[in-house]
C-alpha atoms as a PDB file:
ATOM      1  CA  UNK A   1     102.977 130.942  99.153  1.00  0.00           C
ATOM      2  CA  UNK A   2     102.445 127.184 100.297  1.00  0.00           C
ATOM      3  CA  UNK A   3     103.045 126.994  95.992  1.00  0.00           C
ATOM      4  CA  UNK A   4     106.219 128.570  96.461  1.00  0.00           C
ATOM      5  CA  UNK A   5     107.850 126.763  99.544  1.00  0.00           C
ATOM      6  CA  UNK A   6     109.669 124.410  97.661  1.00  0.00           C
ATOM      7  CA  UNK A   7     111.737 126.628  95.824  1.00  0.00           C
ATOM      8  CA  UNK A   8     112.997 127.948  99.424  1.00  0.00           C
ATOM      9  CA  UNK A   9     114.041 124.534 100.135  1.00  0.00           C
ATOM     10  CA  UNK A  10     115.401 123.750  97.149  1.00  0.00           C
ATOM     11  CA  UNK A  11     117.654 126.638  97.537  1.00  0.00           C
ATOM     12  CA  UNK A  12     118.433 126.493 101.472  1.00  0.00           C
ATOM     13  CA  UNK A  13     119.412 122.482 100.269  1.00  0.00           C
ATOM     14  CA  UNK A  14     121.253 122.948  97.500  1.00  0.00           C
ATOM     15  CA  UNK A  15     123.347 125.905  99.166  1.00  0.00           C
ATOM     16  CA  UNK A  16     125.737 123.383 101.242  1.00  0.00           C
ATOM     17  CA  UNK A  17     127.233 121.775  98.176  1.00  0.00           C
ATOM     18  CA  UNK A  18     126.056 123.609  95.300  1.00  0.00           C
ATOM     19  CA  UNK A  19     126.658 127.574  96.418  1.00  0.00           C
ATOM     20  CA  UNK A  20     126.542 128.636  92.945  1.00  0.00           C
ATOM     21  CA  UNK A  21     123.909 130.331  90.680  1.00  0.00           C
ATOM     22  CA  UNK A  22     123.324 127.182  88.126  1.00  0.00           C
ATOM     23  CA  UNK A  23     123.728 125.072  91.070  1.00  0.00           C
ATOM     24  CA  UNK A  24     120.532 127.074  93.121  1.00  0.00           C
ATOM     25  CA  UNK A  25     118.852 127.155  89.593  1.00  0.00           C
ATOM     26  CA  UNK A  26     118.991 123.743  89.043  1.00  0.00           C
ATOM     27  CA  UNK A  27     117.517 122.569  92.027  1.00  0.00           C
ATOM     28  CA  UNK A  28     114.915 124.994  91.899  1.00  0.00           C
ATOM     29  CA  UNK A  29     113.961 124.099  88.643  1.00  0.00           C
ATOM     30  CA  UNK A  30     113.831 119.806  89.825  1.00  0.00           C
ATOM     31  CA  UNK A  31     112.048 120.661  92.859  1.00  0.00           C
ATOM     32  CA  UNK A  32     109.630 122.821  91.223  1.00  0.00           C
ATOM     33  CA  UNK A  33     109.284 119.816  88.431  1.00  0.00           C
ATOM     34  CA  UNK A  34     108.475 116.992  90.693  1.00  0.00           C
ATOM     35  CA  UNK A  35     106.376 119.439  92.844  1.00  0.00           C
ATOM     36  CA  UNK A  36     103.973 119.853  89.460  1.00  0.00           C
ATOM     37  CA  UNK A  37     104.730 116.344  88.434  1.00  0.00           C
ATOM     38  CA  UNK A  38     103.151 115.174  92.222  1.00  0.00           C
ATOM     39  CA  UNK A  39     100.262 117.390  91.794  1.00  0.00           C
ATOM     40  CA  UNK A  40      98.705 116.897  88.595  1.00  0.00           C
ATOM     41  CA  UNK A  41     100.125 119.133  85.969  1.00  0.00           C
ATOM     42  CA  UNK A  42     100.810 117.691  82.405  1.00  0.00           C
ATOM     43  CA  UNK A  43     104.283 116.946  81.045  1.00  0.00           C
ATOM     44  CA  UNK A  44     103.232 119.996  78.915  1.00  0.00           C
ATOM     45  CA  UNK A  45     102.877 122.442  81.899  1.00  0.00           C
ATOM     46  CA  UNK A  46     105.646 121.495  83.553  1.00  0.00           C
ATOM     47  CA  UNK A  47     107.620 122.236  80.320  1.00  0.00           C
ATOM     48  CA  UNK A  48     106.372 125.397  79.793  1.00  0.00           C
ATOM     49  CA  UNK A  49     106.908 126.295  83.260  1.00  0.00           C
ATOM     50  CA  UNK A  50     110.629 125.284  83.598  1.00  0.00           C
ATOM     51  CA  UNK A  51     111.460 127.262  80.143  1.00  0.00           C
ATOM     52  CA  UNK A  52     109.797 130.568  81.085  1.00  0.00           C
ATOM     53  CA  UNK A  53     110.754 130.747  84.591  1.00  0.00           C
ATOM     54  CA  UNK A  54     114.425 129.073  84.641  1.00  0.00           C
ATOM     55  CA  UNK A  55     115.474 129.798  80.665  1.00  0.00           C
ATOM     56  CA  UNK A  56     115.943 126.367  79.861  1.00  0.00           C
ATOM     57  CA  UNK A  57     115.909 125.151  76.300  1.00  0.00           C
ATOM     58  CA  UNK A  58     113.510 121.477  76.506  1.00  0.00           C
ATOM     59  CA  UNK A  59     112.744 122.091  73.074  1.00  0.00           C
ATOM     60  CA  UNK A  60     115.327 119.802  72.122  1.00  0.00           C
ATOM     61  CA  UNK A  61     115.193 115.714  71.196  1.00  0.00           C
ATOM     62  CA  UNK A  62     117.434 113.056  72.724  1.00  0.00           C
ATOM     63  CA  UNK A  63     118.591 112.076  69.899  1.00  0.00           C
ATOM     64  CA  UNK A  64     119.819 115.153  68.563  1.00  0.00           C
ATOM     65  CA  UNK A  65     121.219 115.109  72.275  1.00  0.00           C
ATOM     66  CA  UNK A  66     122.969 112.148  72.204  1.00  0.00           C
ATOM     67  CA  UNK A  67     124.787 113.253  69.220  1.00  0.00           C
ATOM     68  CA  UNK A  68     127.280 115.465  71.142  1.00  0.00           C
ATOM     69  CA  UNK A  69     126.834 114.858  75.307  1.00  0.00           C
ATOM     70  CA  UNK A  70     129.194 113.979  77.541  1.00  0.00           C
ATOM     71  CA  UNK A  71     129.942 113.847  80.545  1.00  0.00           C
ATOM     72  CA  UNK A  72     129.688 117.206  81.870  1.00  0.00           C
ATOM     73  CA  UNK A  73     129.431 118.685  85.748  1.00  0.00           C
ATOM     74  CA  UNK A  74     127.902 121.690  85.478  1.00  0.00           C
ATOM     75  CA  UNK A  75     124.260 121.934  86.188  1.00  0.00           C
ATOM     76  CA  UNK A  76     123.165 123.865  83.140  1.00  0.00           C
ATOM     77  CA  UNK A  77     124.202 121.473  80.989  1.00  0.00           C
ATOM     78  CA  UNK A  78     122.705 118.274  83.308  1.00  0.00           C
ATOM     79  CA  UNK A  79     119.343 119.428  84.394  1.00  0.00           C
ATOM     80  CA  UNK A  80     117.630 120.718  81.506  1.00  0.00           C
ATOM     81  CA  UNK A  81     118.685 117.187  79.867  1.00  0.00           C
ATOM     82  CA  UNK A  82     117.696 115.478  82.349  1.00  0.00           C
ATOM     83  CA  UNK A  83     114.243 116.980  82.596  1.00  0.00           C
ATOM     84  CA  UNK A  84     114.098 116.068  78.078  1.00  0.00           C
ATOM     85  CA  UNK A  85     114.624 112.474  79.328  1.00  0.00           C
ATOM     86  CA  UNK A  86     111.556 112.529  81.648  1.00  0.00           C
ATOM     87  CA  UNK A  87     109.416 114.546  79.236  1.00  0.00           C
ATOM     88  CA  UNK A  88     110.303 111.974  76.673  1.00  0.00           C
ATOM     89  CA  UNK A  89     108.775 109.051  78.395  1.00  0.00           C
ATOM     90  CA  UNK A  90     106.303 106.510  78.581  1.00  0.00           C
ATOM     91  CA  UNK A  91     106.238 105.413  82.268  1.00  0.00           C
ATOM     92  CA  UNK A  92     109.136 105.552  85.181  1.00  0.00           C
ATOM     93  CA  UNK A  93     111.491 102.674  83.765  1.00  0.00           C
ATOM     94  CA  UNK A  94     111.307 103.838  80.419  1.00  0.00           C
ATOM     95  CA  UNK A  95     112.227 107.700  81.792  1.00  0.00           C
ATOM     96  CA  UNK A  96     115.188 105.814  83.459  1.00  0.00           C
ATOM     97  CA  UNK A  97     116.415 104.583  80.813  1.00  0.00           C
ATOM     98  CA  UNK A  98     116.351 107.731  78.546  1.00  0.00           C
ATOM     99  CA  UNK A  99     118.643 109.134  80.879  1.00  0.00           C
ATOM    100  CA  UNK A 100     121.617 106.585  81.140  1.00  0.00           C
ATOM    101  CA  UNK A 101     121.288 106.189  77.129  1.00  0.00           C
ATOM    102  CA  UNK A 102     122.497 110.136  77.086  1.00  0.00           C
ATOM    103  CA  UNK A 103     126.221 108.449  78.934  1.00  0.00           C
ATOM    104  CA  UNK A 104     127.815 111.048  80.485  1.00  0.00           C
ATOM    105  CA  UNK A 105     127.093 111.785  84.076  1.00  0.00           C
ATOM    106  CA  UNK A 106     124.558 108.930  84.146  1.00  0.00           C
ATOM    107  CA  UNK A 107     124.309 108.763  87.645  1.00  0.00           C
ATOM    108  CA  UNK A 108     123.250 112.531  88.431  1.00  0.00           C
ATOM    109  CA  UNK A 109     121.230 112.513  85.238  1.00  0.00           C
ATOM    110  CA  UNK A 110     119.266 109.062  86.605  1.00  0.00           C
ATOM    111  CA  UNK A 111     118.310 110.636  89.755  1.00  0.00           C
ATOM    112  CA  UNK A 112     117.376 113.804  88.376  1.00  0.00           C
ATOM    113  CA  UNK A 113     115.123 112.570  85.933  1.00  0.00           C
ATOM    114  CA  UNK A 114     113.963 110.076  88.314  1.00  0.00           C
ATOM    115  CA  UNK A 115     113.037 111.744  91.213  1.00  0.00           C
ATOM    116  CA  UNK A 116     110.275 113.731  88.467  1.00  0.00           C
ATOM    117  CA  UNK A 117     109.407 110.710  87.037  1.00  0.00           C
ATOM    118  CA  UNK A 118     108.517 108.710  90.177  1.00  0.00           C
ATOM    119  CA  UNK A 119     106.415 112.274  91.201  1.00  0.00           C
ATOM    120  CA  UNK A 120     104.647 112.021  88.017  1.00  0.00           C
ATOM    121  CA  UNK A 121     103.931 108.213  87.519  1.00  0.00           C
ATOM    122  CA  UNK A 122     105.156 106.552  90.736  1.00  0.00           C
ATOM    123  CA  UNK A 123     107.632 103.516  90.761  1.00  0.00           C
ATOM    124  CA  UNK A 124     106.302  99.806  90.088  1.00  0.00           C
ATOM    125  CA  UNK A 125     106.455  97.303  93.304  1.00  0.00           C
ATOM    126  CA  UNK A 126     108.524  94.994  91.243  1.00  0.00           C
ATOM    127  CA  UNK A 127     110.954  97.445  90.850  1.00  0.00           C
ATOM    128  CA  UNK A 128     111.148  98.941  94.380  1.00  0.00           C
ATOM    129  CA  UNK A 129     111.440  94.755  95.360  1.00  0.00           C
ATOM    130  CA  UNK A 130     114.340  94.322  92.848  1.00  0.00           C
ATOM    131  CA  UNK A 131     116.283  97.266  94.252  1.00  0.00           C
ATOM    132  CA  UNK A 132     115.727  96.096  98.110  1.00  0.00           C
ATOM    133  CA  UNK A 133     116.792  93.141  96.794  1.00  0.00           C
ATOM    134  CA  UNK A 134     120.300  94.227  96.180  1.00  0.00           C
ATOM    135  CA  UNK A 135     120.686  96.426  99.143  1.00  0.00           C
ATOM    136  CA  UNK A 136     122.548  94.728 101.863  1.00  0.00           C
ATOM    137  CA  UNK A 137     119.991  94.378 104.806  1.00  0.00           C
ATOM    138  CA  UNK A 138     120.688  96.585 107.591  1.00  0.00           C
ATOM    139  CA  UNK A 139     120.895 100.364 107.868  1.00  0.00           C
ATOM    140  CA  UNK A 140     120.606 101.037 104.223  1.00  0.00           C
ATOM    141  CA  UNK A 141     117.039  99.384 104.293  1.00  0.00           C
ATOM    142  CA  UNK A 142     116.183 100.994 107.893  1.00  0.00           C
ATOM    143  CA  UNK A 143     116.724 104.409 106.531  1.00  0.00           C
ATOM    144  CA  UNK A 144     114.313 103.130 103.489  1.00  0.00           C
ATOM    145  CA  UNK A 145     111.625 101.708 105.794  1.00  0.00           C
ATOM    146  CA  UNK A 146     111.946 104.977 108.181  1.00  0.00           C
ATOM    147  CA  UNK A 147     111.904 107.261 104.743  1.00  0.00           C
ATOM    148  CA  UNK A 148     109.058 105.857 103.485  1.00  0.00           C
ATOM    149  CA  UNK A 149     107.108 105.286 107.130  1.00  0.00           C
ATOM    150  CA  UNK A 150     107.507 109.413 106.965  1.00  0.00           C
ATOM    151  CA  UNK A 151     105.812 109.833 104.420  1.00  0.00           C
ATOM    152  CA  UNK A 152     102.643 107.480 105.122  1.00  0.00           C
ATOM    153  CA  UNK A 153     103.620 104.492 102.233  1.00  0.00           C
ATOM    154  CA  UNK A 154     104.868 102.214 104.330  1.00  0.00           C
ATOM    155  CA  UNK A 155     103.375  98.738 104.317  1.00  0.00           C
ATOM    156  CA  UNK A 156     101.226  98.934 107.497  1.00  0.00           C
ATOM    157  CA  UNK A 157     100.175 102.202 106.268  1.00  0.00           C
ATOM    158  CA  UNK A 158      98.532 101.328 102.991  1.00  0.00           C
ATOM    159  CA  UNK A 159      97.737  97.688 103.595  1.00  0.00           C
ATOM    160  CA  UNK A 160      94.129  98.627 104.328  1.00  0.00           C
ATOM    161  CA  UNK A 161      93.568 100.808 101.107  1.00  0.00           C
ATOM    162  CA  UNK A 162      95.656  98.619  98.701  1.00  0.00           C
ATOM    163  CA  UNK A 163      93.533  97.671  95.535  1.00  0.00           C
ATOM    164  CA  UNK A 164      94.043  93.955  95.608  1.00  0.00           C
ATOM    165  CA  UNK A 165      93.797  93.198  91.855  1.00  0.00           C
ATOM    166  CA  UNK A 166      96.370  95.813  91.060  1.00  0.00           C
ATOM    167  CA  UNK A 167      98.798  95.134  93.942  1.00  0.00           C
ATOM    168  CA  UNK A 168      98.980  91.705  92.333  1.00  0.00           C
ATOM    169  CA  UNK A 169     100.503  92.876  89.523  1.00  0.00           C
ATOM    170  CA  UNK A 170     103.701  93.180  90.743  1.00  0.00           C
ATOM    171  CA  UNK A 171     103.242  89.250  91.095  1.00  0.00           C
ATOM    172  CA  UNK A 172     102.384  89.125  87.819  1.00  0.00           C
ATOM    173  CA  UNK A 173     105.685  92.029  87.427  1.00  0.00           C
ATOM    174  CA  UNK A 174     107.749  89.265  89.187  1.00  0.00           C
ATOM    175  CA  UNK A 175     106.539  86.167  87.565  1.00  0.00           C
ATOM    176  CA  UNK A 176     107.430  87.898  84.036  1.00  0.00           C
ATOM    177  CA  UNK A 177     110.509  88.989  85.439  1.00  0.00           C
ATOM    178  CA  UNK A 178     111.411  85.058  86.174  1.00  0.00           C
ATOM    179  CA  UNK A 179     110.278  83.979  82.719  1.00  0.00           C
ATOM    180  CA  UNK A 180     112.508  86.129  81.306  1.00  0.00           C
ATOM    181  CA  UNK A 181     115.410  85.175  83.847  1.00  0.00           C
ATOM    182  CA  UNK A 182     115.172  81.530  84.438  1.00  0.00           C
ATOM    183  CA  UNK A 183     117.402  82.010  87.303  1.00  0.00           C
ATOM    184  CA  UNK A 184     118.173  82.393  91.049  1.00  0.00           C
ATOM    185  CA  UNK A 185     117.706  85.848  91.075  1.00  0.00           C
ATOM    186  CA  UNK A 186     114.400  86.107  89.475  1.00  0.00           C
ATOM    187  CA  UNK A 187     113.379  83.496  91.826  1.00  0.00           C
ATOM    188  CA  UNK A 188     114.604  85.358  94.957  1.00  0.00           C
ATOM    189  CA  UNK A 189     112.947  88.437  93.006  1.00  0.00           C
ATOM    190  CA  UNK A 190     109.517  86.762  92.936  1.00  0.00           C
ATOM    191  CA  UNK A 191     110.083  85.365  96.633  1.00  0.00           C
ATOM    192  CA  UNK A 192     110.783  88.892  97.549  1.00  0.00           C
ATOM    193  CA  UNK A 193     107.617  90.609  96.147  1.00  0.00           C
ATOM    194  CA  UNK A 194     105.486  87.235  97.384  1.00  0.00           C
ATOM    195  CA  UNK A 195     106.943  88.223 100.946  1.00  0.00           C
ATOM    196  CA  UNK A 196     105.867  91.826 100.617  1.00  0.00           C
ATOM    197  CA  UNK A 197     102.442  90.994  99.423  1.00  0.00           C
ATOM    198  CA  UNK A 198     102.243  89.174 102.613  1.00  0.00           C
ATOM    199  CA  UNK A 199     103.527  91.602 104.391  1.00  0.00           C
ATOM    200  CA  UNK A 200     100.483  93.807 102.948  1.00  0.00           C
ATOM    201  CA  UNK A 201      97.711  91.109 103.829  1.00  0.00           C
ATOM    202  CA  UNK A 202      97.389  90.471 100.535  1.00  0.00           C
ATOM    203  CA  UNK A 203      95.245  88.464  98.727  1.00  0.00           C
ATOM    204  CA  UNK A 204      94.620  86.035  95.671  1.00  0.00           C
ATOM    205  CA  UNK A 205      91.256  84.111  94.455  1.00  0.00           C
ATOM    206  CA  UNK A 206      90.728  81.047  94.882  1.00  0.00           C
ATOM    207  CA  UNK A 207      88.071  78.577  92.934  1.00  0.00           C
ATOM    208  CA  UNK A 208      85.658  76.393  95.160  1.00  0.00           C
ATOM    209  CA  UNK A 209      83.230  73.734  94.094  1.00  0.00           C
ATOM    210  CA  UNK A 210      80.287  73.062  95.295  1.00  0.00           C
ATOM    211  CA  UNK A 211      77.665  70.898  93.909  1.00  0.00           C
ATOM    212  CA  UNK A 212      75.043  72.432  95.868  1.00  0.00           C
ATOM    213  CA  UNK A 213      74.205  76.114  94.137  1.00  0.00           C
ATOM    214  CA  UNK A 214      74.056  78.975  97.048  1.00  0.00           C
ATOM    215  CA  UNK A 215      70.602  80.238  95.258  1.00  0.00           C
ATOM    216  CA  UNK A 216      68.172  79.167  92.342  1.00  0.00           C
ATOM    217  CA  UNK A 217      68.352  81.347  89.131  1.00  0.00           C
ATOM    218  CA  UNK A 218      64.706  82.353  90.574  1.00  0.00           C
ATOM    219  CA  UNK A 219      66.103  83.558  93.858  1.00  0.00           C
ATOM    220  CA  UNK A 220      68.596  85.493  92.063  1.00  0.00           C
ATOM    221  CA  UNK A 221      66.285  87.042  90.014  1.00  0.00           C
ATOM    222  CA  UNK A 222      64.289  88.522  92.628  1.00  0.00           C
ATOM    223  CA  UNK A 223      67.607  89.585  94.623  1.00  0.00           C
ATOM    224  CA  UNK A 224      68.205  93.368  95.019  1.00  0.00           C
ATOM    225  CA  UNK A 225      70.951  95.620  96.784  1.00  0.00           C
ATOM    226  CA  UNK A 226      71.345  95.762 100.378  1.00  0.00           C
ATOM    227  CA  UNK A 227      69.051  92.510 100.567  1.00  0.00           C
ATOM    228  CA  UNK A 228      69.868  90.217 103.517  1.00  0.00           C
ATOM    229  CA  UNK A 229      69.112  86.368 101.968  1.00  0.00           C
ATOM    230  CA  UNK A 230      69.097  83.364 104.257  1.00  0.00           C
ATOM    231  CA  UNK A 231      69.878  79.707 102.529  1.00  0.00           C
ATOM    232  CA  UNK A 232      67.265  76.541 103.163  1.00  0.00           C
ATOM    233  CA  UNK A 233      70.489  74.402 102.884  1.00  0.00           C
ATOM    234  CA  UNK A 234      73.436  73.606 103.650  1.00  0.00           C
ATOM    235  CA  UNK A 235      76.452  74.663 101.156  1.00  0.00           C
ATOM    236  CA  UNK A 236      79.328  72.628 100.961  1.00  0.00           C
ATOM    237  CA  UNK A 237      82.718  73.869  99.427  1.00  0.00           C
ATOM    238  CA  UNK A 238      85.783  72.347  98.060  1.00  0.00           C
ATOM    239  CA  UNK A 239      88.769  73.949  96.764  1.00  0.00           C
ATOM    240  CA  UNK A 240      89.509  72.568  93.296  1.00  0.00           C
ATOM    241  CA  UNK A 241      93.110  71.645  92.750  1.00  0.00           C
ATOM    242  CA  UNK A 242      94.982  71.459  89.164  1.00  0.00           C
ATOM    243  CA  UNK A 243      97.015  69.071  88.025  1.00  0.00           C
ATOM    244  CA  UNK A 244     100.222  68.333  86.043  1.00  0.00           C
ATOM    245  CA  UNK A 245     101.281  66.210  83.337  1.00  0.00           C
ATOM    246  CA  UNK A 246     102.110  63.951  85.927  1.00  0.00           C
ATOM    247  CA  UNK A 247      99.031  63.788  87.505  1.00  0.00           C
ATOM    248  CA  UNK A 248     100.214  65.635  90.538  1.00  0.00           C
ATOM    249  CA  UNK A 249      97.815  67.566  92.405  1.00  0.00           C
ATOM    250  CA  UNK A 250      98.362  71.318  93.151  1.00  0.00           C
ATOM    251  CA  UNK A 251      96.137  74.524  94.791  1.00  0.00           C
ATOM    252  CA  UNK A 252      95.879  76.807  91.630  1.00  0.00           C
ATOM    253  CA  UNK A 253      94.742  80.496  92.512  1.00  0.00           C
ATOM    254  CA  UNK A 254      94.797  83.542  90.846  1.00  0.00           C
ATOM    255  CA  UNK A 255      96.328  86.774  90.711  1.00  0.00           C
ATOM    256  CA  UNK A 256      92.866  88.431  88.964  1.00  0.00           C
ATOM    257  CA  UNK A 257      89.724  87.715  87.502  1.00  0.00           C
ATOM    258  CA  UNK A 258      91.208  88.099  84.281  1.00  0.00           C
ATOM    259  CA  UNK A 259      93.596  85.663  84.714  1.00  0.00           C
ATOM    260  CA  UNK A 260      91.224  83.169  86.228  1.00  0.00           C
ATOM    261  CA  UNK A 261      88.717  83.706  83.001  1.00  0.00           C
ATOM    262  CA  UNK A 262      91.653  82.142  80.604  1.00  0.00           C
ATOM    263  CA  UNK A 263      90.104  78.875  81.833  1.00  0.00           C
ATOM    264  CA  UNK A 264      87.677  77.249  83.956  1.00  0.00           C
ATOM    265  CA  UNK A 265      87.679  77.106  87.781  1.00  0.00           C
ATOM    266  CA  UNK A 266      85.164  76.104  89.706  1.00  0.00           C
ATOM    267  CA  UNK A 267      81.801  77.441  90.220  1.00  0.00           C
ATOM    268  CA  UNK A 268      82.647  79.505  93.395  1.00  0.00           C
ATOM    269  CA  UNK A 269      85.425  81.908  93.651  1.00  0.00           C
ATOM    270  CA  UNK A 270      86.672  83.427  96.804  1.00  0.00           C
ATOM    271  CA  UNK A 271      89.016  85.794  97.683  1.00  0.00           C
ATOM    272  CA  UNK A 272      91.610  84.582 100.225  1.00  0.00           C
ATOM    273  CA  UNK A 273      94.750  86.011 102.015  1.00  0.00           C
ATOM    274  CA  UNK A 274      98.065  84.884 100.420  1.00  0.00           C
ATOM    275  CA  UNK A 275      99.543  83.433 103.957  1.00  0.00           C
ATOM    276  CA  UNK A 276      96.227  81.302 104.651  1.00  0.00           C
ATOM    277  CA  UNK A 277      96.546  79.370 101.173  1.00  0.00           C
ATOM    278  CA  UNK A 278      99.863  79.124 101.715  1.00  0.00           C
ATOM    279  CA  UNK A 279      99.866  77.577 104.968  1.00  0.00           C
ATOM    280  CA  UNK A 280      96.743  75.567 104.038  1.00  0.00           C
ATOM    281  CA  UNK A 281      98.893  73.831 101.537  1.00  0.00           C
ATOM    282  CA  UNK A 282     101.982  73.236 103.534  1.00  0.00           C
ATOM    283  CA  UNK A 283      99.745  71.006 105.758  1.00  0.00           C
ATOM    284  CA  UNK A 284      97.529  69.263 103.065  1.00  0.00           C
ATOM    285  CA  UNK A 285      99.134  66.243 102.179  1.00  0.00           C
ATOM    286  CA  UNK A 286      97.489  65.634  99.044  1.00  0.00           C
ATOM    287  CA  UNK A 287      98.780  68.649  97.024  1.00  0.00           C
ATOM    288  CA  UNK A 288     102.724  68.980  95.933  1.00  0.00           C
ATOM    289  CA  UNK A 289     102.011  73.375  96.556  1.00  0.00           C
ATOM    290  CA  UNK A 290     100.619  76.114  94.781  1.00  0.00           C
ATOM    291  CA  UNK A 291     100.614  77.163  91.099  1.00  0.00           C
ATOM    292  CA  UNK A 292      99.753  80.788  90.496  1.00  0.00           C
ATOM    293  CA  UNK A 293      97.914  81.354  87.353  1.00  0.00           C
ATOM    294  CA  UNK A 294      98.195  77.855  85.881  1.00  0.00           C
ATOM    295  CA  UNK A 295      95.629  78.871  82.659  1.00  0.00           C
ATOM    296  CA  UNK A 296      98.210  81.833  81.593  1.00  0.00           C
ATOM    297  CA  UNK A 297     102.071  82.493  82.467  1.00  0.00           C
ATOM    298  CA  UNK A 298     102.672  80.071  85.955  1.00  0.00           C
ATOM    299  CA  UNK A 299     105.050  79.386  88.392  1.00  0.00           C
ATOM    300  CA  UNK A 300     104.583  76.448  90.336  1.00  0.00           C
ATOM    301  CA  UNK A 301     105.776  76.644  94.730  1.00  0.00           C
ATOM    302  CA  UNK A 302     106.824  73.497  96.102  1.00  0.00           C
ATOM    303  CA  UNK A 303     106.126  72.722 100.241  1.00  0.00           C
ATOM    304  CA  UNK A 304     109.846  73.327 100.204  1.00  0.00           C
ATOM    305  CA  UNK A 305     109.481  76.830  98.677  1.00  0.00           C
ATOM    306  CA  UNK A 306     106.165  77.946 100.536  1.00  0.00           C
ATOM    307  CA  UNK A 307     107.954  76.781 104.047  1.00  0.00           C
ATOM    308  CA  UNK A 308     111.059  78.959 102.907  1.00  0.00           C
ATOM    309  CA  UNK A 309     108.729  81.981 101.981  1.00  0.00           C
ATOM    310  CA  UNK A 310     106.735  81.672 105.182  1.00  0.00           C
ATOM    311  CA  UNK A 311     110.115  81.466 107.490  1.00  0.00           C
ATOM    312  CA  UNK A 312     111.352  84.830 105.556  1.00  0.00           C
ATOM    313  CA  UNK A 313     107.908  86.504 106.025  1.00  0.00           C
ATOM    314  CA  UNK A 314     107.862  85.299 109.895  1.00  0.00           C
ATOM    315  CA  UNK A 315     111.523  86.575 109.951  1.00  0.00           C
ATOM    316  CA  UNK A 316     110.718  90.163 108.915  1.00  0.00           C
ATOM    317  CA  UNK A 317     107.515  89.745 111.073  1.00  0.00           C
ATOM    318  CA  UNK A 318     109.476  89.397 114.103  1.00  0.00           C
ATOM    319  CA  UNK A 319     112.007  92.076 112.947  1.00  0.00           C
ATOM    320  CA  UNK A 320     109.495  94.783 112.852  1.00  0.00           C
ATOM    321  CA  UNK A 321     107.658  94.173 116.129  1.00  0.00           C
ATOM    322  CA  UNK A 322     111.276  93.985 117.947  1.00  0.00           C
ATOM    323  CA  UNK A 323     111.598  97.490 116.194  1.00  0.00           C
ATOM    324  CA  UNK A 324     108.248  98.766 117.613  1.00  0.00           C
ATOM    325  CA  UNK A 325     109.185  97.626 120.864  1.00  0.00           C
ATOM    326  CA  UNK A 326     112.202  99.341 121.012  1.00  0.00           C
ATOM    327  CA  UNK A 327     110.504 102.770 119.683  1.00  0.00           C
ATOM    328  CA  UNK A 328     107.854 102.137 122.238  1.00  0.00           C
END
């Protein structure tokens, strides 16, 4: 029954604008494509399951597709190709982009095929940033922060869970994204997703020095799980700083452990919220910022950037606790 709920919606929904038979049926047959797609069945089973219980034909290719499409209105003729484009993919972007290359009624066929492909693989943070982006702030994004506080993947709902070295991808996403850019608005893109990681207590590594070793390789021998140790000395740490080629000094942390392996930092690496190091090098004078990843693909922030970044983050800060207050 619970299996069979969302077909009742589906139809109840689609009955104010679509009060047709291939209108119910092709809502039925989305809903009951991202409800597989969210719980685990293969692109296979959902095919099968779409052709035997709503007759369409997803036996075909889109390129024999794109061939002879256009733009068409009627559902029959939108959903089943639509549902080709997601079955064709290789991750959510690339399932976007099948569908607008069919033309046609791009929009309808991009939201269709979307809505099953961010069930069945989820949407990257870079992306989600990039699209807040270029929403005018304001209701648009309230309705987005309310949608997605509904159901539980909000920011202060996952920040606890989020896996750190993953969640920095979309960083890494961003920093990609700028490389390939070079311009203001793959800077504001990277600002954006820098923001959100903050936003998410996020964290990067950062390398230490120390010339004093916590424990001898004797000590750590005889280490095992759970075991409590207690140092004879005192350890004294340093954060080791990067320079340029002209000699400027700069906080370099990472995004991963992979990324920090490309070279060598320091002998002691520590994990470290985002808005600490940040602030940490707005206020030390010797360092021109922070470079993220200096041993792979980098992107240096200036004082002048990090104090921008931290007056946005404060900004939205503020924004949602005046929110709170007034649902309170």
């Amino acid at each position: 029954m619970i299996q069979r709920y969302h077909i009742s919606v589906a139809r109840a929904t689609a009955n104010v604008t679509h009060n047709h038979p291939e209108g119910i049926k092709g809502a039925e047959s989305t809903a009951s494509a991202i409800y597989m797609a969210r719980n685990g069945s293969s692109k296979e089973e959902i095919k099968t399951y779409i052709e035997r219980e709503f007759h369409y034909d997803l036996s075909r290719t889109l390129d024999n597709i794109r061939t002879y499409y256009h733009h068409v209105e009627s559902c029959q003729e939108t959903v089943p190709e639509a549902i080709i484009a997601f079955l064709e993919s290789k991750d959510f972007e690339d399932a976007i982009r099948n569908a607008v290359s069919l033309g046609g009624d791009t929009d309808t066929l991009g939201a269709i095929t979307g809505s099953i492909a961010e069930a069945f693989y989820g949407i990257p943070a870079v992306l989600i940033a990039e699209c807040k982006s270029r929403i005018d702030k304001g209701l648009m994004t309230d309705v987005l922060d309310e949608f997605d506080h509904v159901l539980g993947r909000s920011v202060d709902t996952y920040s606890d869970e989020v896996d750190e070295t993953q969640a920095n991808q979309m960083i890494e996403a961003a920093i990609d994204q700028y490389y390939i850019q070079q311009d203001k608005n793959g800077m504001l893109l990277f600002m954006e997703v820098m923001v959100t990681r903050m936003q998410q207590a996020g964290e990067v590594i950062v390398p230490y020095i120390t010339e004093n070793p916590f424990m001898s390789e004797e000590q750590i021998s005889k280490v095992k799980a759970g075991d409590t140790i207690s140092l004879d000395h005192d350890v004294r740490l340093k954060i080791e700083t990067v320079k340029d080629s002209d000699e400027k000094e700069w906080i370099g942390v990472f995004t991963s452990s992979e990324e920090m392996h490309k070279g060598s930092a320091g002998n002691v690496q520590m994990n470290q919220s985002i808005e600490s190091i940040l602030r940490l090098a707005l206020n030390w004078e010797q360092v021109n910022g922070i470079v993220i990843n200096p041993f792979g693909k980098y992107i240096q922030m200036t004082k002048k950037m990090i104090e921008l970044l931290i007056n946005g983050y404060e900004y939205n800060e503020n924004e949602r606790k005046s929110k709170d207050d007034e649902n309170n």
